[in-house]
PDB file of N, CA and C in Angstrom:
ATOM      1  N   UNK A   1     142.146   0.498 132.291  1.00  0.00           N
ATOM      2  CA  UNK A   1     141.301  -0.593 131.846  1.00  0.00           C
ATOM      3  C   UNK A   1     140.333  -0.947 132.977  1.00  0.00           C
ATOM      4  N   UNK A   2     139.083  -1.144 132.473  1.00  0.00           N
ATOM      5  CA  UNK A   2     137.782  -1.606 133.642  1.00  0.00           C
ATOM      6  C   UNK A   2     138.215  -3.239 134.060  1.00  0.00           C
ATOM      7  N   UNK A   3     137.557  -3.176 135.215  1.00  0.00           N
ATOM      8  CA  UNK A   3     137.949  -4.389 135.488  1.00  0.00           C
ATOM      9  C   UNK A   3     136.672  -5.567 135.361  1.00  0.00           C
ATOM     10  N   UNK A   4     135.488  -4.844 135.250  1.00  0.00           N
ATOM     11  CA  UNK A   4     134.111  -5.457 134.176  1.00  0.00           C
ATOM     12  C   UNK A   4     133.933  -4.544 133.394  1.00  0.00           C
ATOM     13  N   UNK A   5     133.330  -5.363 132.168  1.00  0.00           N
ATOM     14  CA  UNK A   5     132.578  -4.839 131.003  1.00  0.00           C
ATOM     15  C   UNK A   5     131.145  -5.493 130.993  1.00  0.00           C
ATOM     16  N   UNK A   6     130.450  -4.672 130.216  1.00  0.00           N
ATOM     17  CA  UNK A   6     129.200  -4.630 130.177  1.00  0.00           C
ATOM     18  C   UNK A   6     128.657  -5.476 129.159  1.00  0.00           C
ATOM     19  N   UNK A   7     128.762  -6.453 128.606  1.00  0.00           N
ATOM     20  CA  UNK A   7     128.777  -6.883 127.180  1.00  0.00           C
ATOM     21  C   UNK A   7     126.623  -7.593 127.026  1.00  0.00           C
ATOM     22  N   UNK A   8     126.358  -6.886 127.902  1.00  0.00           N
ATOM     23  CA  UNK A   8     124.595  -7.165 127.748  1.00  0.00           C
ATOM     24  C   UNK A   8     123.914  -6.692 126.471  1.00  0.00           C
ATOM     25  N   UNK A   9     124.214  -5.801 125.962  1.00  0.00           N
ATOM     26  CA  UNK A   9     123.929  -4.938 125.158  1.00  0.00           C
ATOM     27  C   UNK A   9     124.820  -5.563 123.343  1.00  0.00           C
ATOM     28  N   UNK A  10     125.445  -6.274 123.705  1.00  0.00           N
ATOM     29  CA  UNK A  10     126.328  -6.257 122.638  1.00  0.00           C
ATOM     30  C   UNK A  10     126.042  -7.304 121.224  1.00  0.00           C
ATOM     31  N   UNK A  11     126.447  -6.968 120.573  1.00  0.00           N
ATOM     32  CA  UNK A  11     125.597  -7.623 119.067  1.00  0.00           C
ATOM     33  C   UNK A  11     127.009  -8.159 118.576  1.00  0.00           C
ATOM     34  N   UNK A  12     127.232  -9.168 117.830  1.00  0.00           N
ATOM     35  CA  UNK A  12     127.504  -9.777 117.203  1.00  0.00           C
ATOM     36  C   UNK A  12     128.338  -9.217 116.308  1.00  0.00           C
ATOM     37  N   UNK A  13     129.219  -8.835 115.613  1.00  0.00           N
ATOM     38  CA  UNK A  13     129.426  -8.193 114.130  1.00  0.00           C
ATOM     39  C   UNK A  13     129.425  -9.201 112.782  1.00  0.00           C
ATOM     40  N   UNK A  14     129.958  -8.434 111.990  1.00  0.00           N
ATOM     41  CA  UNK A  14     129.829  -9.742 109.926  1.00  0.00           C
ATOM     42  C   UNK A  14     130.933 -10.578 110.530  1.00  0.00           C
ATOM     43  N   UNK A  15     130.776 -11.332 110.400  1.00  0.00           N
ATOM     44  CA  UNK A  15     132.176 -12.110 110.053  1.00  0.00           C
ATOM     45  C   UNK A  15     132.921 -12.374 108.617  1.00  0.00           C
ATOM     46  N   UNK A  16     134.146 -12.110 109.070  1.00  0.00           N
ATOM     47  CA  UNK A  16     134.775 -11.437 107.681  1.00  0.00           C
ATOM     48  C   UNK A  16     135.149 -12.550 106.886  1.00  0.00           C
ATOM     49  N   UNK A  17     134.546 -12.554 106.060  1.00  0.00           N
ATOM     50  CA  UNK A  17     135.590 -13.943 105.287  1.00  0.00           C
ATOM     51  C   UNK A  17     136.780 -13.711 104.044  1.00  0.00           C
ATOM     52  N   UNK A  18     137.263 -14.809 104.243  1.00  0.00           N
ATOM     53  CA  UNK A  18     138.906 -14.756 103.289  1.00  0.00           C
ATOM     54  C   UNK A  18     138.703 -14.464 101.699  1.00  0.00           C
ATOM     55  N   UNK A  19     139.226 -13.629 101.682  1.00  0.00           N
ATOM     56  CA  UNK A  19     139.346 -13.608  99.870  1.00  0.00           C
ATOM     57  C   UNK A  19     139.005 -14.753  99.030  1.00  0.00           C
ATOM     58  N   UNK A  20     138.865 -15.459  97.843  1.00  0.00           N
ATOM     59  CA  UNK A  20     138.908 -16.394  97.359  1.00  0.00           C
ATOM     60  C   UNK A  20     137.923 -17.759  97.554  1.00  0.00           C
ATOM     61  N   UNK A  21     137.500 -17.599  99.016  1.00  0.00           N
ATOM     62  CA  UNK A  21     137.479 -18.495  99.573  1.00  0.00           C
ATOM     63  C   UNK A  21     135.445 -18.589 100.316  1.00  0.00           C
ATOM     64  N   UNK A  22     135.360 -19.506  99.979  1.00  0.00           N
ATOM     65  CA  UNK A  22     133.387 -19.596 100.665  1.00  0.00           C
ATOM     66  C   UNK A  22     133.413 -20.369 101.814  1.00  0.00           C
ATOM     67  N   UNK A  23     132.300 -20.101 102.294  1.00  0.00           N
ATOM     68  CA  UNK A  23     131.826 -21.052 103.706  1.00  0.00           C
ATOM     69  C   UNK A  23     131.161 -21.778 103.587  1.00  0.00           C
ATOM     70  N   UNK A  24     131.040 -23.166 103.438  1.00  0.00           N
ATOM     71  CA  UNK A  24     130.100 -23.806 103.454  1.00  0.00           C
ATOM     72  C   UNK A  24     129.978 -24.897 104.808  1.00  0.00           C
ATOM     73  N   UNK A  25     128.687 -25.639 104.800  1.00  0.00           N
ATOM     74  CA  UNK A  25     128.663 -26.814 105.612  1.00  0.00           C
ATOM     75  C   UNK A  25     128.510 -27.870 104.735  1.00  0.00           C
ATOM     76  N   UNK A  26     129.345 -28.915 105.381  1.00  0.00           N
ATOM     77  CA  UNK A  26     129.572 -30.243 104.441  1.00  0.00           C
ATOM     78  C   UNK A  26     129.734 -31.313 105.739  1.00  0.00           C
ATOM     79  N   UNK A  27     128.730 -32.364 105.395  1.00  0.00           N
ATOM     80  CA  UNK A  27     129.083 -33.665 106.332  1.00  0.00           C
ATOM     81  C   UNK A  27     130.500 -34.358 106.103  1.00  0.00           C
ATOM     82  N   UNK A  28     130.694 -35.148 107.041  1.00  0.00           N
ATOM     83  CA  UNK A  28     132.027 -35.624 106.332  1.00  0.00           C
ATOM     84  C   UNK A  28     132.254 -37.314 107.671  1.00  0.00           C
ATOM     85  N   UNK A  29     132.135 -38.067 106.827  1.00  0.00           N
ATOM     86  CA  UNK A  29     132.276 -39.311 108.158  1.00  0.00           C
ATOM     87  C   UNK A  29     133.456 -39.136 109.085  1.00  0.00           C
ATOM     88  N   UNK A  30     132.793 -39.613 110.708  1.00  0.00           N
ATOM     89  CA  UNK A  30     133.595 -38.922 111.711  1.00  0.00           C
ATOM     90  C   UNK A  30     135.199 -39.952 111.752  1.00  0.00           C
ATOM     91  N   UNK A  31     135.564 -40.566 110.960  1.00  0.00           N
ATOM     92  CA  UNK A  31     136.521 -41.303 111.041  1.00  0.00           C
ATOM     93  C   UNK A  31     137.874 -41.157 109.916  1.00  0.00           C
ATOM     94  N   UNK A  32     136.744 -40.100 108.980  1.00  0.00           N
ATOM     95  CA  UNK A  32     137.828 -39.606 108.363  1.00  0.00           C
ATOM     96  C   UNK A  32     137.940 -37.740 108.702  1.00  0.00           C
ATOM     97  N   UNK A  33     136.953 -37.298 109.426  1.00  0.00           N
ATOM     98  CA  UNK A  33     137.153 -35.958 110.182  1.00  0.00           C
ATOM     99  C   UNK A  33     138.345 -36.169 111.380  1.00  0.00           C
ATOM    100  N   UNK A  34     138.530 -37.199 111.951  1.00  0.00           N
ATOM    101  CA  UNK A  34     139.149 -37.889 113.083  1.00  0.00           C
ATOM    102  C   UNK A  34     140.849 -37.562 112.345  1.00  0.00           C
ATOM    103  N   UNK A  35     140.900 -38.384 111.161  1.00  0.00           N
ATOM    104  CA  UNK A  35     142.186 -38.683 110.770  1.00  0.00           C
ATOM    105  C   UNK A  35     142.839 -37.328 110.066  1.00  0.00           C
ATOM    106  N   UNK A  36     141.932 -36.572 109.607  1.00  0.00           N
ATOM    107  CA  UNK A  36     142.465 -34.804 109.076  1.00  0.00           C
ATOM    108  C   UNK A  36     142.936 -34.079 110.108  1.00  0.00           C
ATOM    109  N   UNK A  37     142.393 -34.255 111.140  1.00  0.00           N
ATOM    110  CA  UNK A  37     142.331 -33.716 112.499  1.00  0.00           C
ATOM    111  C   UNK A  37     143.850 -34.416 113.180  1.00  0.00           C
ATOM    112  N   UNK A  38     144.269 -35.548 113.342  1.00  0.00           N
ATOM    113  CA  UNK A  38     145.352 -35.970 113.456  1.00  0.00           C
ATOM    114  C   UNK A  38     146.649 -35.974 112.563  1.00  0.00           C
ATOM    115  N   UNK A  39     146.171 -36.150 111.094  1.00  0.00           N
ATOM    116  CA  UNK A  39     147.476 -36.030 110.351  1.00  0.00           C
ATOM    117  C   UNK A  39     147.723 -33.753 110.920  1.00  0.00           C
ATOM    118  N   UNK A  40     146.740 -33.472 110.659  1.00  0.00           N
ATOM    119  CA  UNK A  40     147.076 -31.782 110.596  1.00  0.00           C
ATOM    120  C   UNK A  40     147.775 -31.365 111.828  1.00  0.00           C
ATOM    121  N   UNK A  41     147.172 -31.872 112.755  1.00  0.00           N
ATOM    122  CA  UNK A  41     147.929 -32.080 113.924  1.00  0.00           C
ATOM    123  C   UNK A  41     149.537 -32.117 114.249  1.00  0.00           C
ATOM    124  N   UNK A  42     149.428 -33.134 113.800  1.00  0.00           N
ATOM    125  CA  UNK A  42     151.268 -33.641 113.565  1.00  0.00           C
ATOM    126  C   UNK A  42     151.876 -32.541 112.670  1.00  0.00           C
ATOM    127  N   UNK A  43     151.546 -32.423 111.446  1.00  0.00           N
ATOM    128  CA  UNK A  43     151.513 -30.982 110.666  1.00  0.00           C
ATOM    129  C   UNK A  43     151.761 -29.916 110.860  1.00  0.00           C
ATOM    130  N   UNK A  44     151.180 -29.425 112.242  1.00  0.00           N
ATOM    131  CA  UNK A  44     151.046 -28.012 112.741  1.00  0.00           C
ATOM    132  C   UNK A  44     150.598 -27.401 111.625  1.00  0.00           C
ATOM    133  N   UNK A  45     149.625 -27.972 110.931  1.00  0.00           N
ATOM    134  CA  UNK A  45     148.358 -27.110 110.287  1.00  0.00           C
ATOM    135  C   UNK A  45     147.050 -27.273 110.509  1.00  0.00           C
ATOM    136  N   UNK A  46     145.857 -26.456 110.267  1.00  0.00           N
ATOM    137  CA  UNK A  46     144.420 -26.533 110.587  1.00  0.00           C
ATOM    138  C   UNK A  46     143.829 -28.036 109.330  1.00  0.00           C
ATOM    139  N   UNK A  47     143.203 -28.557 110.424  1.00  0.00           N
ATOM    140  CA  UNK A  47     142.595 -29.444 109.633  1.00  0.00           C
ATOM    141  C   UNK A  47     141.849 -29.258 108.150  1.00  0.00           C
ATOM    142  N   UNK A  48     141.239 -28.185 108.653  1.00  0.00           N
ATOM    143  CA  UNK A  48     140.169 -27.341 107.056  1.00  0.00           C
ATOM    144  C   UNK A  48     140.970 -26.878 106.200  1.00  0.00           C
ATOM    145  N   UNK A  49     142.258 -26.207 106.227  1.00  0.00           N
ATOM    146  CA  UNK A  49     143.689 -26.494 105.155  1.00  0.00           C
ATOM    147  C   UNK A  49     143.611 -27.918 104.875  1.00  0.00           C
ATOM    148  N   UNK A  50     144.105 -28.750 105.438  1.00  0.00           N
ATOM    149  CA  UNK A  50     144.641 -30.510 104.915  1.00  0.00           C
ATOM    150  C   UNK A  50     142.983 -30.772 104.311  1.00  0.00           C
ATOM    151  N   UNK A  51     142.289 -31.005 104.588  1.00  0.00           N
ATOM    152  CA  UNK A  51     141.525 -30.788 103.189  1.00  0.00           C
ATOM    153  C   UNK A  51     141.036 -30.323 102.003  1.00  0.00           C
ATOM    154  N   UNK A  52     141.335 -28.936 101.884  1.00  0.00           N
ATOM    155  CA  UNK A  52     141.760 -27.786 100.776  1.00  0.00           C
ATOM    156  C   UNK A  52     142.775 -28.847 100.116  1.00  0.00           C
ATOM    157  N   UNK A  53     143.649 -28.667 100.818  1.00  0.00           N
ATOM    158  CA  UNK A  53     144.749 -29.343 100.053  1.00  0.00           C
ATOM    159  C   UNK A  53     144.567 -30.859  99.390  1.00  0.00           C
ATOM    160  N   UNK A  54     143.314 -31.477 100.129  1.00  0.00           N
ATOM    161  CA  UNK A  54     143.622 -32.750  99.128  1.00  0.00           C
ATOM    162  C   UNK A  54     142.684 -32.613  98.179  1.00  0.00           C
ATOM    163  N   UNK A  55     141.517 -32.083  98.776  1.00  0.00           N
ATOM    164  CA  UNK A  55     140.605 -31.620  97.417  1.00  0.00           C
ATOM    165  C   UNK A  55     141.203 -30.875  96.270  1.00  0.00           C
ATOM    166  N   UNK A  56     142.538 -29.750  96.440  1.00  0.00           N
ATOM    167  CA  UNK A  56     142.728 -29.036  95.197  1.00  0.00           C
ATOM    168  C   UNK A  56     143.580 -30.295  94.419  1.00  0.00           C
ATOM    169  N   UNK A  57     144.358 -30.994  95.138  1.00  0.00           N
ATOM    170  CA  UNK A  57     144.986 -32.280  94.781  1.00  0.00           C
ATOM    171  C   UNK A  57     144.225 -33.293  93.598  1.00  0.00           C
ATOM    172  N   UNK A  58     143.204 -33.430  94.207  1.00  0.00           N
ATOM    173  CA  UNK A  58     142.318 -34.619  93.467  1.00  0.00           C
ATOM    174  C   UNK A  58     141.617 -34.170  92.382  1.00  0.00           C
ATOM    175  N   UNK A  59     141.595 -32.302  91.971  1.00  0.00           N
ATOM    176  CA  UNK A  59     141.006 -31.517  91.073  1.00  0.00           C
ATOM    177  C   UNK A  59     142.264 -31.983  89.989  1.00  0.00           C
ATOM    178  N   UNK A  60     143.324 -31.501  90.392  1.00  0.00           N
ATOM    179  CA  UNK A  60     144.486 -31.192  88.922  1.00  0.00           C
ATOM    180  C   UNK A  60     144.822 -33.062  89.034  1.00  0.00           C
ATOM    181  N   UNK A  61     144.133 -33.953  89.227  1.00  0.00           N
ATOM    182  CA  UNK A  61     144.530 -35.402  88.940  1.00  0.00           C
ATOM    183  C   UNK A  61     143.705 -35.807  88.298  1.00  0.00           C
ATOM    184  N   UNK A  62     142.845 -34.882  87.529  1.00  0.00           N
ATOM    185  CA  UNK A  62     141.690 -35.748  86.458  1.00  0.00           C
ATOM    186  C   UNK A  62     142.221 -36.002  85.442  1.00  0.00           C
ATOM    187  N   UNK A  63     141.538 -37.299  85.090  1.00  0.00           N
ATOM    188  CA  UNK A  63     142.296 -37.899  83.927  1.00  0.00           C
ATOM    189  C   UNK A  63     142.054 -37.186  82.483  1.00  0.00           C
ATOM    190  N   UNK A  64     142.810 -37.402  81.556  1.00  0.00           N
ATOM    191  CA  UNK A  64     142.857 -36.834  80.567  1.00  0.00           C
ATOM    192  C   UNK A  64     141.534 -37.375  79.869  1.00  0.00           C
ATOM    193  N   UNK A  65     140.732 -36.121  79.306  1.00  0.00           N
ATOM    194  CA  UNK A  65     139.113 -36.268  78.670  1.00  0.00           C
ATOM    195  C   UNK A  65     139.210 -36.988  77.465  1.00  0.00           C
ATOM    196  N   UNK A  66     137.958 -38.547  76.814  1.00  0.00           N
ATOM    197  CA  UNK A  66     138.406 -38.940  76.152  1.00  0.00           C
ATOM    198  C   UNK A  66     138.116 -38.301  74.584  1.00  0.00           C
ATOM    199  N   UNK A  67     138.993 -37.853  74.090  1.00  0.00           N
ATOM    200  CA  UNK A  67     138.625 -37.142  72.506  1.00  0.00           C
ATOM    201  C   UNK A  67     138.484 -38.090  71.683  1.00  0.00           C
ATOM    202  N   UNK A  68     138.386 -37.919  70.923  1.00  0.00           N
ATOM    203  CA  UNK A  68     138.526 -38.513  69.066  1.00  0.00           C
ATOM    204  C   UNK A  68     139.671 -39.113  69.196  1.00  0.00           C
ATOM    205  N   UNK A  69     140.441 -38.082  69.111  1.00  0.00           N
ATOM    206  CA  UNK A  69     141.934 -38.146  68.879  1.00  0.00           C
ATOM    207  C   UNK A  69     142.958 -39.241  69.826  1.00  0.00           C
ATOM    208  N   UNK A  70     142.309 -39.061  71.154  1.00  0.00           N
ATOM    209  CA  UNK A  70     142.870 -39.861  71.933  1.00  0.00           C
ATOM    210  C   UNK A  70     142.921 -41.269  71.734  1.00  0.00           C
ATOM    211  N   UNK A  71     141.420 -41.500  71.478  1.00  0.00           N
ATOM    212  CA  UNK A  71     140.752 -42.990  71.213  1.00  0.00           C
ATOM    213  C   UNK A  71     141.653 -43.768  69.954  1.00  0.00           C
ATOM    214  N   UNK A  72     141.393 -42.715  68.930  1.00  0.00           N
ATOM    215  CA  UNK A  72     142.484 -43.304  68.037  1.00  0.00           C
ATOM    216  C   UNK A  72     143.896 -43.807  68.015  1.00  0.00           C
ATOM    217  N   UNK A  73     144.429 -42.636  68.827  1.00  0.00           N
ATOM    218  CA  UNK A  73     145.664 -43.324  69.225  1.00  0.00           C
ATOM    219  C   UNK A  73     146.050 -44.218  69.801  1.00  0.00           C
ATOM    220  N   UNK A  74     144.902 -44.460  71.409  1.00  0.00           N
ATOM    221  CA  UNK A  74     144.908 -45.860  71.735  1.00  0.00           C
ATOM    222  C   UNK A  74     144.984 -46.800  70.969  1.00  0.00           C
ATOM    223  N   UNK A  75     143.919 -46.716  69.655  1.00  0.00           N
ATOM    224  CA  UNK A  75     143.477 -48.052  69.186  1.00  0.00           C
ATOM    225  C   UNK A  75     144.685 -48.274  68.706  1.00  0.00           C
ATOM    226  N   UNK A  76     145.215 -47.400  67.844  1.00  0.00           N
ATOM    227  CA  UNK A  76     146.134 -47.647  66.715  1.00  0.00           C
ATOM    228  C   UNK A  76     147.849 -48.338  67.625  1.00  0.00           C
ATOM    229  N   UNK A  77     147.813 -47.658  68.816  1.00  0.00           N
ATOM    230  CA  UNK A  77     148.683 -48.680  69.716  1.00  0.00           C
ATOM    231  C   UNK A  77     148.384 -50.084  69.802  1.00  0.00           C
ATOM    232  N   UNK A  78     147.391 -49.988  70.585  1.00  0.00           N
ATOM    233  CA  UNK A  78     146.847 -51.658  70.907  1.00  0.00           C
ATOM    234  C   UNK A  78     146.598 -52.598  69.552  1.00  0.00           C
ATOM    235  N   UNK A  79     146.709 -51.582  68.331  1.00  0.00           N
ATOM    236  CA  UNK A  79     146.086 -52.443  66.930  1.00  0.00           C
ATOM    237  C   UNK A  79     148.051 -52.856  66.654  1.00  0.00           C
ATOM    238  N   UNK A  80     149.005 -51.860  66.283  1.00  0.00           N
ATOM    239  CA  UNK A  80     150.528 -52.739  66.775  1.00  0.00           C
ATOM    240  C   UNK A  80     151.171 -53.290  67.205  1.00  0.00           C
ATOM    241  N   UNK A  81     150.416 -53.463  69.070  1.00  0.00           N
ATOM    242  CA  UNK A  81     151.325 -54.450  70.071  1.00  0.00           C
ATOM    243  C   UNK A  81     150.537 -55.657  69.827  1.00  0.00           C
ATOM    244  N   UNK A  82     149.813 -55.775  68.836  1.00  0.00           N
ATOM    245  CA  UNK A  82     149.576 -56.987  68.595  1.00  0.00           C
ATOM    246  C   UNK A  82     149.519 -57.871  67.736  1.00  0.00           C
TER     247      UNK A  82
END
């Protein structure tokens, strides 16, 4: 093994990215970048996981869409408990 390398000449390569997964840039207020960064911490996971994770979280917690069907049933509850 050399004990310098020459790296003057040297370029950059792709950077590979993860299956599934995109790169983006997103602002994010520094006080809640602060607190991802600390809970993940404690965690012993990467901060940019603990937000994956609450974003896929807050995806499968949408409320149920309002149909026809739904509405009716409400009413027809609220039209008995009373």
């Amino acid at each position: 093994m050399k004990e310098n390398y020459d790296f003057s000449k040297g370029k950059r390569g792709a950077v590979v990215s993860a299956p599934g997964k995109t790169r983006i840039t997103i602002h994010i207020d520094n006080d809640v970048l602060d607190s991802f960064r600390r809970k993940a911490s404690a965690e012993g996971k990467g901060y940019q996981t603990l937000i994956n994770d609450v974003l896929k979280q807050s995806i499968l917690k949408q409320p149920e869409p309002v149909t026809e069907e739904l509405l009716r049933r409400v009413i027809r509850e609220e039209l008995k408990a009373a």
